[in-house]
C-alpha atoms as a PDB file:
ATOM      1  CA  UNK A   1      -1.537 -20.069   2.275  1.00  0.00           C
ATOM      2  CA  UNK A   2      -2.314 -17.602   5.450  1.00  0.00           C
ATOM      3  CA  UNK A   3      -4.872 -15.038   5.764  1.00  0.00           C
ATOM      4  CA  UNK A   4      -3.534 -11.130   5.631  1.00  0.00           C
ATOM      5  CA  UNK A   5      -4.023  -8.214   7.631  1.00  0.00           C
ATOM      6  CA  UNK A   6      -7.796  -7.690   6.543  1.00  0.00           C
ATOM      7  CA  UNK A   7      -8.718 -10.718   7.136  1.00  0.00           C
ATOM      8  CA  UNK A   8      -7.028 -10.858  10.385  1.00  0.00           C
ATOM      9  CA  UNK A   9      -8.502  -8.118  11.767  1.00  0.00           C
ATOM     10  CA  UNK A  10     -11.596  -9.251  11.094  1.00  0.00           C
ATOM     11  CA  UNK A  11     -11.270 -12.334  13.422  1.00  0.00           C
ATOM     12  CA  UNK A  12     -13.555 -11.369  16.481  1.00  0.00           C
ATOM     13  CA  UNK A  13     -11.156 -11.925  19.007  1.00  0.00           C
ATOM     14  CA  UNK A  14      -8.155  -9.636  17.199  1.00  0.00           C
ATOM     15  CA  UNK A  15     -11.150  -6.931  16.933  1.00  0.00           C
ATOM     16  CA  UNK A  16     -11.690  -6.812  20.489  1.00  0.00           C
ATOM     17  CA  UNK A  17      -8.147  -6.812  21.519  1.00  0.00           C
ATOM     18  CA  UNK A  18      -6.971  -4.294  19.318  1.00  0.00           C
ATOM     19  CA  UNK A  19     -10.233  -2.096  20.136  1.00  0.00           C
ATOM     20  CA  UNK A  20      -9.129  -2.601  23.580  1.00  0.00           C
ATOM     21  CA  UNK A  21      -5.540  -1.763  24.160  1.00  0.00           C
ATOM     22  CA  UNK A  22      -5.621   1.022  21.187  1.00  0.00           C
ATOM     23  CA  UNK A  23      -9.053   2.065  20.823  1.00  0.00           C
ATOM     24  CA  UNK A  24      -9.436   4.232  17.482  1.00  0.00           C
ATOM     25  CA  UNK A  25      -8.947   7.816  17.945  1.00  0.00           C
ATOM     26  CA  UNK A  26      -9.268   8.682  14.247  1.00  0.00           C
ATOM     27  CA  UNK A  27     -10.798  12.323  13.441  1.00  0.00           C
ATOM     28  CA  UNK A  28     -13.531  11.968  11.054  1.00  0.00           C
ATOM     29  CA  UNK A  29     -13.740  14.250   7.892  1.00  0.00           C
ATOM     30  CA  UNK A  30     -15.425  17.920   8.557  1.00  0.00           C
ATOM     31  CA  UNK A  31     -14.072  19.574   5.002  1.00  0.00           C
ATOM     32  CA  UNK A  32     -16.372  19.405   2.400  1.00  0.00           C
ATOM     33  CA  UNK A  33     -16.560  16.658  -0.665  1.00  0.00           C
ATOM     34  CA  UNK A  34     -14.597  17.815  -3.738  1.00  0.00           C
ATOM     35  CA  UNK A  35     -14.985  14.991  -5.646  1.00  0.00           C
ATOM     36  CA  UNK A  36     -18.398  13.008  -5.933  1.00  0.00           C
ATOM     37  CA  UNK A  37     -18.492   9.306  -6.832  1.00  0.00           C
ATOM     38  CA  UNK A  38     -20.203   7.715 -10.415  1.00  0.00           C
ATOM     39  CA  UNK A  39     -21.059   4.582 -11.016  1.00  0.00           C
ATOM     40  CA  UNK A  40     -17.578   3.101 -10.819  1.00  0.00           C
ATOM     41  CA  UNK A  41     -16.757  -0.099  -8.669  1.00  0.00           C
ATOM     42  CA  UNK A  42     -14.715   1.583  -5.493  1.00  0.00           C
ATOM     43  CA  UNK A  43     -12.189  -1.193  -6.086  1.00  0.00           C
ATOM     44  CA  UNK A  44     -11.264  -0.815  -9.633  1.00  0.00           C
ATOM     45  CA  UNK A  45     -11.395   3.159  -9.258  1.00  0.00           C
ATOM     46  CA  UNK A  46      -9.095   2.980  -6.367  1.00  0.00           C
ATOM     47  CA  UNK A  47      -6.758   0.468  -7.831  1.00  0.00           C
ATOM     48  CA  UNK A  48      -5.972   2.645 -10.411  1.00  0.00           C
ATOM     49  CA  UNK A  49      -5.524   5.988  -8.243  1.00  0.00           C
ATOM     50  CA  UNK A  50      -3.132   3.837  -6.158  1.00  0.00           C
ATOM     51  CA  UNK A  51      -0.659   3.825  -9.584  1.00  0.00           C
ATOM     52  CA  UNK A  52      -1.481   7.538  -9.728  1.00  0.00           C
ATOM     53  CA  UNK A  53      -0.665   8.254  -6.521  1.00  0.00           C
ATOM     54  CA  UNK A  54       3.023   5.989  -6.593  1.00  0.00           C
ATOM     55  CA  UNK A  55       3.715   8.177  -9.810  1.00  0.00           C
ATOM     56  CA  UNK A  56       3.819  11.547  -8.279  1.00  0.00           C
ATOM     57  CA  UNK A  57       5.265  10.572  -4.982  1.00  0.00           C
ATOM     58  CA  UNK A  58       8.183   9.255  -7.515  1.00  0.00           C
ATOM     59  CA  UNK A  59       7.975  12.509  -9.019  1.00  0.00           C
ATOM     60  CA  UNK A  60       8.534  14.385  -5.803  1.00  0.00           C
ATOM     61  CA  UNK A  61      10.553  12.707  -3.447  1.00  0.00           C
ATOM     62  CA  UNK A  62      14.265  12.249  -3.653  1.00  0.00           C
ATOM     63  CA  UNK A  63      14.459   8.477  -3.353  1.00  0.00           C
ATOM     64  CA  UNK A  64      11.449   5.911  -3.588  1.00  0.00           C
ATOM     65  CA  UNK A  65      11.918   2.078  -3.019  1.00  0.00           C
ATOM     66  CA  UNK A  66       9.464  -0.764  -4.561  1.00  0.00           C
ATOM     67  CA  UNK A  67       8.902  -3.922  -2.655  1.00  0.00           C
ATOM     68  CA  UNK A  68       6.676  -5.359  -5.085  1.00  0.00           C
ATOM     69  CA  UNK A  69       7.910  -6.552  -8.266  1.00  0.00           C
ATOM     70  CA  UNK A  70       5.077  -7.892  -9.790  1.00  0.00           C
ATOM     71  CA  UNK A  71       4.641  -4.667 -12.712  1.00  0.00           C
ATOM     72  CA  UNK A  72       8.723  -4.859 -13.392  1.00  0.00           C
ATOM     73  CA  UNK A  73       7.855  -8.089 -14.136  1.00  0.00           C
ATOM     74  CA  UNK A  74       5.396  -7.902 -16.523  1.00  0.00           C
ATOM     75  CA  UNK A  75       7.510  -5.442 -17.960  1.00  0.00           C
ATOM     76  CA  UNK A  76      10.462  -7.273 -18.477  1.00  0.00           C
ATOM     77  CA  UNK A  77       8.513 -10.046 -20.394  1.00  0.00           C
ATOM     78  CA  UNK A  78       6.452  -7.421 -22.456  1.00  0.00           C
ATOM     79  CA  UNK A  79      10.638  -5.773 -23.859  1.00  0.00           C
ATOM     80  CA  UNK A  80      11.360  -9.801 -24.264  1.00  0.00           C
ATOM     81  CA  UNK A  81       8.867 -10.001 -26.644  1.00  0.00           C
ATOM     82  CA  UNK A  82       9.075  -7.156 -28.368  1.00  0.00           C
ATOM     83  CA  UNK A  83      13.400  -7.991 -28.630  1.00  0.00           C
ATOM     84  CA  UNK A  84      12.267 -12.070 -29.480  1.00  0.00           C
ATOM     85  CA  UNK A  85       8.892 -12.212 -30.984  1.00  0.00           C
ATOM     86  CA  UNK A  86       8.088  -9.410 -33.707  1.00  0.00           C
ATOM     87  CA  UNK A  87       4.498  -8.907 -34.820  1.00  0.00           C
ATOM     88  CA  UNK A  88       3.955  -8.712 -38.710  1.00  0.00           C
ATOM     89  CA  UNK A  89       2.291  -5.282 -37.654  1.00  0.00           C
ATOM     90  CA  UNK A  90       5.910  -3.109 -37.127  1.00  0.00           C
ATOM     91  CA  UNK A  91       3.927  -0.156 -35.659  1.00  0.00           C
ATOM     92  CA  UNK A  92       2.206  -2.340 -32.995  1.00  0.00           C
ATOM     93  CA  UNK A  93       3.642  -1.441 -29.365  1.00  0.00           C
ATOM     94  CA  UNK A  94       2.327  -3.490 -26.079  1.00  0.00           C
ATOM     95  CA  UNK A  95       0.105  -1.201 -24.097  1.00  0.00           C
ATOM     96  CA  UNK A  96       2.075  -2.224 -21.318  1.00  0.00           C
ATOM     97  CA  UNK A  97       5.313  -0.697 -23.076  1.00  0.00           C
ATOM     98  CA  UNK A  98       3.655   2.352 -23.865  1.00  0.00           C
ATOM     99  CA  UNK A  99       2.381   3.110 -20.580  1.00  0.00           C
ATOM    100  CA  UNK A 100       5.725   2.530 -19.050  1.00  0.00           C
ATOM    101  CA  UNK A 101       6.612   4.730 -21.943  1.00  0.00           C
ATOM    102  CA  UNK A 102       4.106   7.904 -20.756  1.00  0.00           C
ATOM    103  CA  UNK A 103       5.117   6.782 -17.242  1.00  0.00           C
ATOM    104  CA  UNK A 104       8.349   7.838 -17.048  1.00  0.00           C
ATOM    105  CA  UNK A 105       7.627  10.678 -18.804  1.00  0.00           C
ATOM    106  CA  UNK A 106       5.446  11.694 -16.223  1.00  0.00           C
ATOM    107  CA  UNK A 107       7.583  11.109 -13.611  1.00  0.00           C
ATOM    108  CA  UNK A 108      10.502  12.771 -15.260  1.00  0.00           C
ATOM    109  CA  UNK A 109       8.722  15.864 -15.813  1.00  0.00           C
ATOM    110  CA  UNK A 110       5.570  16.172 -14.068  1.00  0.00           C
ATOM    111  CA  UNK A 111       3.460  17.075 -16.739  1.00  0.00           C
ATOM    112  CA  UNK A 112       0.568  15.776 -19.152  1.00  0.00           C
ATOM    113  CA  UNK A 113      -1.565  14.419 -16.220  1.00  0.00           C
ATOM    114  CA  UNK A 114      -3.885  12.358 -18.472  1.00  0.00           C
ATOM    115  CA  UNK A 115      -0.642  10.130 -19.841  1.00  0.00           C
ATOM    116  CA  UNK A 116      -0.389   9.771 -16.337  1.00  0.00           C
ATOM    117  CA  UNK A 117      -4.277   8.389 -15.857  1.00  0.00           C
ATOM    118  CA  UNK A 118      -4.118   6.695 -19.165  1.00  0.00           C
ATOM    119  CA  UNK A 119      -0.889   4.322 -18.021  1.00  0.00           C
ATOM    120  CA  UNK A 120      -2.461   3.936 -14.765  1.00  0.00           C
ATOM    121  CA  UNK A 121      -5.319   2.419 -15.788  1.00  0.00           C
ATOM    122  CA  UNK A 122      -3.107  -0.023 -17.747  1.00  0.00           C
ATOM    123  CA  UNK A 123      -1.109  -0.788 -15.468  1.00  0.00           C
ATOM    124  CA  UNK A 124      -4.097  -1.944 -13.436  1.00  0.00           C
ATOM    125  CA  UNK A 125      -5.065  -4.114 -16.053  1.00  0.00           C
ATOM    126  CA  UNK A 126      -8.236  -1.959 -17.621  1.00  0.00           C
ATOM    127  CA  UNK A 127      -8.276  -2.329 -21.134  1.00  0.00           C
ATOM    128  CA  UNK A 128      -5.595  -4.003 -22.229  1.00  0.00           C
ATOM    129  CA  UNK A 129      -7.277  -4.612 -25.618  1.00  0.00           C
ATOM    130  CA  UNK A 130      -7.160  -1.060 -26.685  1.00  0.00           C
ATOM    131  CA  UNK A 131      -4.102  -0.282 -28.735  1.00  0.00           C
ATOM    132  CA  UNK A 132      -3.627  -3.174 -30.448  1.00  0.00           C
ATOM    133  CA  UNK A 133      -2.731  -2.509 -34.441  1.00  0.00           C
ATOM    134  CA  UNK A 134      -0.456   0.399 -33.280  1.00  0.00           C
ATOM    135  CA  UNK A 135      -4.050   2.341 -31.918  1.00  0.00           C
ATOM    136  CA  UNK A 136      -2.690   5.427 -29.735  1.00  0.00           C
ATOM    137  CA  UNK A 137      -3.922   4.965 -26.582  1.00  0.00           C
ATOM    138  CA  UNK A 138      -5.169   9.022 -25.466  1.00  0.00           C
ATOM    139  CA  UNK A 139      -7.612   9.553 -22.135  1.00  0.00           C
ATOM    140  CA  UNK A 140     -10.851   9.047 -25.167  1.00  0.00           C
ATOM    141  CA  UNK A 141      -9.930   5.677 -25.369  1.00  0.00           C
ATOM    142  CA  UNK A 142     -11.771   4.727 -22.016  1.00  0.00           C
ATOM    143  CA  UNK A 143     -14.981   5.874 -20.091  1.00  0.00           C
ATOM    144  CA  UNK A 144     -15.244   9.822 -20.103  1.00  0.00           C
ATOM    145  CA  UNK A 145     -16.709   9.695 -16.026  1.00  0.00           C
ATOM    146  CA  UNK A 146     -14.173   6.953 -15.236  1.00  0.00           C
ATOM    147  CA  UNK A 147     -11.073   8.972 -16.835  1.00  0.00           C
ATOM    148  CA  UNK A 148     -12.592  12.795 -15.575  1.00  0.00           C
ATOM    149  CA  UNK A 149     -12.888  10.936 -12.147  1.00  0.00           C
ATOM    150  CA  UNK A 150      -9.554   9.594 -11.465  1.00  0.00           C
ATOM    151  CA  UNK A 151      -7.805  13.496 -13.004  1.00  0.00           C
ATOM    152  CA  UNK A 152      -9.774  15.180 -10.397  1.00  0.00           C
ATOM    153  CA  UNK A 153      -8.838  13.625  -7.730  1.00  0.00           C
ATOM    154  CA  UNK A 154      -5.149  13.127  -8.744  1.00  0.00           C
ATOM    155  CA  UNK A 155      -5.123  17.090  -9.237  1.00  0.00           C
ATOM    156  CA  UNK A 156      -6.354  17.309  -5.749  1.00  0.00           C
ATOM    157  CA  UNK A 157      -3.534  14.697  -4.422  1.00  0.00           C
ATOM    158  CA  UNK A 158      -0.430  16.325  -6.520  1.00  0.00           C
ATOM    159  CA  UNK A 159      -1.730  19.685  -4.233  1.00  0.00           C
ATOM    160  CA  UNK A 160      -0.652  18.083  -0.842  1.00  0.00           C
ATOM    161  CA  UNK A 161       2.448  18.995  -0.082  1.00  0.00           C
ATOM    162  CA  UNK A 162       2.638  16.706   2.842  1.00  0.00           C
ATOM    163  CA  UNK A 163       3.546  14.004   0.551  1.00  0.00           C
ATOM    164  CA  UNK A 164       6.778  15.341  -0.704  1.00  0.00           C
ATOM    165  CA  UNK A 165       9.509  13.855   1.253  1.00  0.00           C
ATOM    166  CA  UNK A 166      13.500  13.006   1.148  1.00  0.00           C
ATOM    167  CA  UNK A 167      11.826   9.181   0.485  1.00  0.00           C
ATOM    168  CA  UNK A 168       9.143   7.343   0.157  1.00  0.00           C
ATOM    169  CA  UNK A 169       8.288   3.124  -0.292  1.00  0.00           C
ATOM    170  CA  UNK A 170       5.847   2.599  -2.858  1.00  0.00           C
ATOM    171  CA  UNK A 171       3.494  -0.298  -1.617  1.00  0.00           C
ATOM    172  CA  UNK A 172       5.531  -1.525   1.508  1.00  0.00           C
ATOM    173  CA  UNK A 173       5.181  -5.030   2.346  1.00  0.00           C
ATOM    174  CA  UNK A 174       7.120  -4.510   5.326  1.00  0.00           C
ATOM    175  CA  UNK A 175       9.922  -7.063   5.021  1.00  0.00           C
ATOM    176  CA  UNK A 176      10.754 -10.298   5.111  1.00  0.00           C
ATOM    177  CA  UNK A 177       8.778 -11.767   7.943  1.00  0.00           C
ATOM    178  CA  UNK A 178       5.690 -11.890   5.874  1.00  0.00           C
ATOM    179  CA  UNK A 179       4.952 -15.418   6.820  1.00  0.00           C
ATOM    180  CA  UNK A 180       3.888 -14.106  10.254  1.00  0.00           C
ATOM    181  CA  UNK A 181       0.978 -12.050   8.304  1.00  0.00           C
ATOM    182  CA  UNK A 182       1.208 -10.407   5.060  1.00  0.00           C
ATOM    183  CA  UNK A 183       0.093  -6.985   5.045  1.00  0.00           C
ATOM    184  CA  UNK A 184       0.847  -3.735   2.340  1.00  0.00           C
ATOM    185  CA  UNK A 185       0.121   0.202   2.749  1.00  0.00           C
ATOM    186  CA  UNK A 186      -0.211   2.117   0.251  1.00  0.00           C
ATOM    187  CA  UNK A 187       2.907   4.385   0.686  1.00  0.00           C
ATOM    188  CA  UNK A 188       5.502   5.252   3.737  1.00  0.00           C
ATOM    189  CA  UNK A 189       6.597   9.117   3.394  1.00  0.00           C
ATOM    190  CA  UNK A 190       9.516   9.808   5.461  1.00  0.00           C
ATOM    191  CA  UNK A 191       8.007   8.420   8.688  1.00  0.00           C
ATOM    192  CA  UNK A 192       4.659   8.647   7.886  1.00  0.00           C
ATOM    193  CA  UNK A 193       2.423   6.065   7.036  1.00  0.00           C
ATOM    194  CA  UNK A 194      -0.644   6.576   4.912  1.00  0.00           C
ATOM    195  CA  UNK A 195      -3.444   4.205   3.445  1.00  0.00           C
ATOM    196  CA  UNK A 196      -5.595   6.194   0.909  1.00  0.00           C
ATOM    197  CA  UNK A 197      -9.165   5.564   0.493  1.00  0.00           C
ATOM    198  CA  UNK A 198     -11.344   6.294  -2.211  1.00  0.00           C
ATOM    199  CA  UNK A 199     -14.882   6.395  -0.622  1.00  0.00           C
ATOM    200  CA  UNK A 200     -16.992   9.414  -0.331  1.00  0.00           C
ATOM    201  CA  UNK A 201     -17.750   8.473   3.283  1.00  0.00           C
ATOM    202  CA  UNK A 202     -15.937  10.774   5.826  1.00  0.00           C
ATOM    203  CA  UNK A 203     -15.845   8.701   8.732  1.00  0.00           C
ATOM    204  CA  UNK A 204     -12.562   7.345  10.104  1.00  0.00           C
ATOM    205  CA  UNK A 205     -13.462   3.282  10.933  1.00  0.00           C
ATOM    206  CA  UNK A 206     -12.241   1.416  13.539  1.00  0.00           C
ATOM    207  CA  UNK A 207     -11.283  -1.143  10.906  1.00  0.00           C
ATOM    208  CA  UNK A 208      -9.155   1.914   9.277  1.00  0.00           C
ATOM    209  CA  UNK A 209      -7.413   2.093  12.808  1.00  0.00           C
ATOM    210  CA  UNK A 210      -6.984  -1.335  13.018  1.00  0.00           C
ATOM    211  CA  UNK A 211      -5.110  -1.679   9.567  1.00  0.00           C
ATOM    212  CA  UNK A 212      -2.973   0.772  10.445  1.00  0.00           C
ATOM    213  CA  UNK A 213      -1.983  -0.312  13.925  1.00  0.00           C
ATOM    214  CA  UNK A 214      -1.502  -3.651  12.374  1.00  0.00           C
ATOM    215  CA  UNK A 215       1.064  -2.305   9.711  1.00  0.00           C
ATOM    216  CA  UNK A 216       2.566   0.381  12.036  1.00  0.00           C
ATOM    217  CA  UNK A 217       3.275  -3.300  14.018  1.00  0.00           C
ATOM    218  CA  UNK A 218       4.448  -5.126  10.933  1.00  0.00           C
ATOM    219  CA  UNK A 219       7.087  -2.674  10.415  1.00  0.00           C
ATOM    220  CA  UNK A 220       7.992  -2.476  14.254  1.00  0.00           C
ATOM    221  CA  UNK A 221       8.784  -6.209  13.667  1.00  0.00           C
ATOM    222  CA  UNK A 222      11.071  -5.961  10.644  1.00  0.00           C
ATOM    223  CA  UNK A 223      12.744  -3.236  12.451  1.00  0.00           C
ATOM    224  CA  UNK A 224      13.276  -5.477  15.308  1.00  0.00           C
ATOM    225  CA  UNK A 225      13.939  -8.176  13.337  1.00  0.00           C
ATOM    226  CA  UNK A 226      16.203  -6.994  10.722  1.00  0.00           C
ATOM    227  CA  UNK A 227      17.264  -3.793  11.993  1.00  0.00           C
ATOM    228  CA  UNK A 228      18.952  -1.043   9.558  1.00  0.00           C
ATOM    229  CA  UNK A 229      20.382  -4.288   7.192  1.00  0.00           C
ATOM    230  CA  UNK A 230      17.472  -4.823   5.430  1.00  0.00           C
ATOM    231  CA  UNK A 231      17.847  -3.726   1.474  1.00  0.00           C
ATOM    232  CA  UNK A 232      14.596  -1.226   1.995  1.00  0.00           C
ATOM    233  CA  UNK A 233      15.415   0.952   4.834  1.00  0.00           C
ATOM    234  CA  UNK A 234      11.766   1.174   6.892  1.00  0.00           C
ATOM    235  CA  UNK A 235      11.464   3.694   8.796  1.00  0.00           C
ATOM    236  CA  UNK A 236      10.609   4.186  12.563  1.00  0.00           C
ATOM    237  CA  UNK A 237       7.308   5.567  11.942  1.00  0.00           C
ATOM    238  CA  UNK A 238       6.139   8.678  13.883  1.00  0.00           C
ATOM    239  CA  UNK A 239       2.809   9.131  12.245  1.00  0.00           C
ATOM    240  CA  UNK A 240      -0.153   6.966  10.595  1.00  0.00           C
ATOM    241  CA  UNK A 241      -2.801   8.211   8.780  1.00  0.00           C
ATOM    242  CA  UNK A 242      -5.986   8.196   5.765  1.00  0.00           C
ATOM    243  CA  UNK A 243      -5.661  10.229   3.062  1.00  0.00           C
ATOM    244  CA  UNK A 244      -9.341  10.960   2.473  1.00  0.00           C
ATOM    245  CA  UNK A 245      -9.316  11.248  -1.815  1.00  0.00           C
ATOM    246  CA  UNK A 246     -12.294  12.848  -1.985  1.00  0.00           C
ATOM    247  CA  UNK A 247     -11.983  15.617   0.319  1.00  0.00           C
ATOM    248  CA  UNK A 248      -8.474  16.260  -0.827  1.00  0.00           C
ATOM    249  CA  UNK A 249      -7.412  16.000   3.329  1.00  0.00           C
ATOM    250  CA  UNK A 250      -5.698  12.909   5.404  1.00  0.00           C
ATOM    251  CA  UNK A 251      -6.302  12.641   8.788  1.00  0.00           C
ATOM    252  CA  UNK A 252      -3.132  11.922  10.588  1.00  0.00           C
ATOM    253  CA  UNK A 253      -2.527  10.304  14.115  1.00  0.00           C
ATOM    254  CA  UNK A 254       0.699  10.665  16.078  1.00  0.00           C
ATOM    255  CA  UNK A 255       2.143   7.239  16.568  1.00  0.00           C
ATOM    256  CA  UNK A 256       3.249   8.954  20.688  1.00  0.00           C
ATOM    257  CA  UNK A 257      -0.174   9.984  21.451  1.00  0.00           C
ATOM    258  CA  UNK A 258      -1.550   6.376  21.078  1.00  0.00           C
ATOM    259  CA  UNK A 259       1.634   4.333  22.493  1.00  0.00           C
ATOM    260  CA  UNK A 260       2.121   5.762  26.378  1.00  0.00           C
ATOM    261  CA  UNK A 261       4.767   2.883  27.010  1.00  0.00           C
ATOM    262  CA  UNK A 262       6.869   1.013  24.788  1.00  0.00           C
ATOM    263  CA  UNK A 263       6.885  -1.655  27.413  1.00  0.00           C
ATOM    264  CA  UNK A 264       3.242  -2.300  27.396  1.00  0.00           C
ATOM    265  CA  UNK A 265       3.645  -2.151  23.597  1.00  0.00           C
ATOM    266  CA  UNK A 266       6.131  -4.800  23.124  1.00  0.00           C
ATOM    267  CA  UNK A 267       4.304  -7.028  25.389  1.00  0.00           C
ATOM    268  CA  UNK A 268       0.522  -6.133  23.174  1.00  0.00           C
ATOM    269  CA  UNK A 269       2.800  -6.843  19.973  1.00  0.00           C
ATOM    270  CA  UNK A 270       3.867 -10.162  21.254  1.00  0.00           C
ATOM    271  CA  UNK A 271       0.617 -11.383  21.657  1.00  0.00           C
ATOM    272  CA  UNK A 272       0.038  -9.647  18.199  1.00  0.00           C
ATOM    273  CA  UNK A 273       2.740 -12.023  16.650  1.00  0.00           C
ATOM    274  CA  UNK A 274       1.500 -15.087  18.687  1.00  0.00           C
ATOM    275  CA  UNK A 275      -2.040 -14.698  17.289  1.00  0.00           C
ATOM    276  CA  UNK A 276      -0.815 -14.080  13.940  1.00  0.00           C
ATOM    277  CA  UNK A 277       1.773 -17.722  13.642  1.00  0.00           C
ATOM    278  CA  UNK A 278      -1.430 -19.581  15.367  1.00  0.00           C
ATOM    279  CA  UNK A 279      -3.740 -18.024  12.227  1.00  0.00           C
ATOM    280  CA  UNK A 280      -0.681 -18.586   9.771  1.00  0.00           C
ATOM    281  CA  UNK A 281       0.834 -22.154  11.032  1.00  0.00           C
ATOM    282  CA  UNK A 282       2.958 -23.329   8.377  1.00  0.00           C
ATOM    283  CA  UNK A 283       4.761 -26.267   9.876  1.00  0.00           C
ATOM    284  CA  UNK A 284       7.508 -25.801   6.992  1.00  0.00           C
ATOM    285  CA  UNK A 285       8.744 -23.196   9.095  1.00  0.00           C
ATOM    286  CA  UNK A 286      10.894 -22.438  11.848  1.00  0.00           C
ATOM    287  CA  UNK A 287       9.873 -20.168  14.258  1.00  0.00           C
ATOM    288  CA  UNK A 288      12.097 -20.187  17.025  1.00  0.00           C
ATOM    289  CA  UNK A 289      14.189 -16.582  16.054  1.00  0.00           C
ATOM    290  CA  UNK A 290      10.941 -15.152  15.972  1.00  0.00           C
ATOM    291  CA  UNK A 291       9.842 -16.253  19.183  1.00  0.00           C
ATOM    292  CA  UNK A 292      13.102 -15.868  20.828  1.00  0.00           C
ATOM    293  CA  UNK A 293      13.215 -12.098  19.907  1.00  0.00           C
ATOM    294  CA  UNK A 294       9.374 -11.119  20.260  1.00  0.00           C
ATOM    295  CA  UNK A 295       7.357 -13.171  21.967  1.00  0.00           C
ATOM    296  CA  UNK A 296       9.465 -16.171  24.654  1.00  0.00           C
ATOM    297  CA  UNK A 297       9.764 -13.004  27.176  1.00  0.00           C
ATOM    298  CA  UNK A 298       6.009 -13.136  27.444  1.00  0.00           C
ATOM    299  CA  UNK A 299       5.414 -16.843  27.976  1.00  0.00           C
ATOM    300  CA  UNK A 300       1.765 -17.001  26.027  1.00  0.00           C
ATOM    301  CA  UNK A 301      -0.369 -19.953  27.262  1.00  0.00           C
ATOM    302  CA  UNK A 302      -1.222 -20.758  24.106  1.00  0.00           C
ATOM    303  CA  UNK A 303       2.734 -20.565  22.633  1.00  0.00           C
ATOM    304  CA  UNK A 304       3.856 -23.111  20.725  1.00  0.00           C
ATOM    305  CA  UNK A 305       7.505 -24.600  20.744  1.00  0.00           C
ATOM    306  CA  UNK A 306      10.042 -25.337  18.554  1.00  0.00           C
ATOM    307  CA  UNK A 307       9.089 -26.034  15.345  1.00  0.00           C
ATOM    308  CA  UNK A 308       5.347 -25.114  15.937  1.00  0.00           C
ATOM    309  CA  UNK A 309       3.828 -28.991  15.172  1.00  0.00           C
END
């Protein structure tokens, strides 16, 4: 199994050339912090704004589209065994039911924020003992700081109104050429990419650029690749951006003011995709489409043919 984007762009040589051709030109944060951090792991705090976050941009935007499947799928088995394997306790309801349950509801409606933050934080696999004997699962149920946490920043999020849109993909993958490098944002608003982060730090990193340049070329190459035919329709995107949770702002970079020449692009994402197959060799699969289409106008020393053995 290959690396991913973060692990990519760790690799000293992909730092340098990224920092070289597109140098990060990120604005750091100036507004004040709204929301301090606890104690709470960054990770597991973020993981579960992340759900919050998918929830109201399904709440506000006309259409949204889900590339990852894993939740439907846990899902699906939890309503199996509720159809196919009854519980001697009739009043007993999977936690994972009832926050789909308080989900929807949420997304329907756009009210009772803390049903909202409660099936969040089971859907991110927190807790997933509470509730069992038919136990109502309420915002109590888990850490006060964690729970008052999470509701102040999504009140601050469901303020921006930059994130309602005509649609929006909910954790895009971007396509079916993963096998080059797998990478997912957080969420694509019209044409606007965003990665949220959770920390109280206001500086824009260079390894925030570099993410985003490296998804903002992931989707270039499904668009490339796949065109308008693709069953999620990604977007040409026009911006890329952090939404800074904590300061309740997201610094946003025009995709034009970066990328002069679309020429000099092409040729910096070919050596992008050539990096990327050498990294992610599988020797299972063909290449040649791929490098017919991105990266055999180039000629790379360091191409490989055919097959890739």
């Amino acid at each position: 199994m290959g690396i991913g984007v973060t692990d990519f762009i760790a690799l000293s040589d992909v730092r340098r050339e990224l920092d070289s051709e597109y140098p990060n030109q990120g604005p750091d944060v100036t507004e004040e912090l709204r929301v301090e951090h606890e104690e709470h792991d960054y990770t597991v705090l973020g993981t579960v704004f992340d759900y919050l976050c998918h929830f109201w941009l399904e709440h506000r935007c006309e259409k949204t589209y889900k590339p990852k499947k894993s939740l439907d799928t846990t899902i699906a088995r939890a309503e199996w065994a509720k159809q196919n394997l009854p519980t001697e306790d009739e009043d007993y309801e999977d936690p994972h039911l009832r926050a789909k349950r308080k989900k929807d509801a949420f997304v329907q409606t756009g009210m009772n924020a803390a049903d909202a933050v409660d099936a969040a934080l089971i859907f991110a696999g927190k807790n997933l003992d509470i509730g069992e004997g038919g136990e109502k699962i309420t915002a109590s149920s888990f850490e006060e700081s964690i729970v008052t946490e999470l509701q102040d920043l999504f009140h601050i999020f469901r303020g921006q109104d930059e994130f309602d849109g005509e649609m929006a993909i909910i954790s895009p993958d971007f396509g079916t050429h993963s096998y080059i490098l797998e990478g997912e944002g957080d969420f694509i608003v019209d044409g606007t990419l965003i990665d949220v982060k959770t920390t109280e730090s206001p500086s824009f990193k260079p390894s925030y650029w570099r993410q985003l340049l490296s998804y903002y070329i992931l989707n270039d190459i499904h668009r490339e690749m796949v065109g308008d035919s693709g069953e999620i329709p990604y977007p040409e995107l026009e911006r890329v951006g952090i939404y800074f949770a904590r300061y309740g702002v997201s610094k946003i970079i025009n995709v034009d003011d970066i990328i002069n020449s679309r020429e000099e692009f092409e040729r910096f994402r070919a050596w992008f995709v050539d990096r990327a197959i050498e990294e992610n060799h599988d020797g299972r699969i063909n290449y040649d489409d791929v490098r017919e289409m991105l990266t055999d106008p180039y000629d790379f020393e360091r191409q490989r043919s055919l097959f890739d053995f």
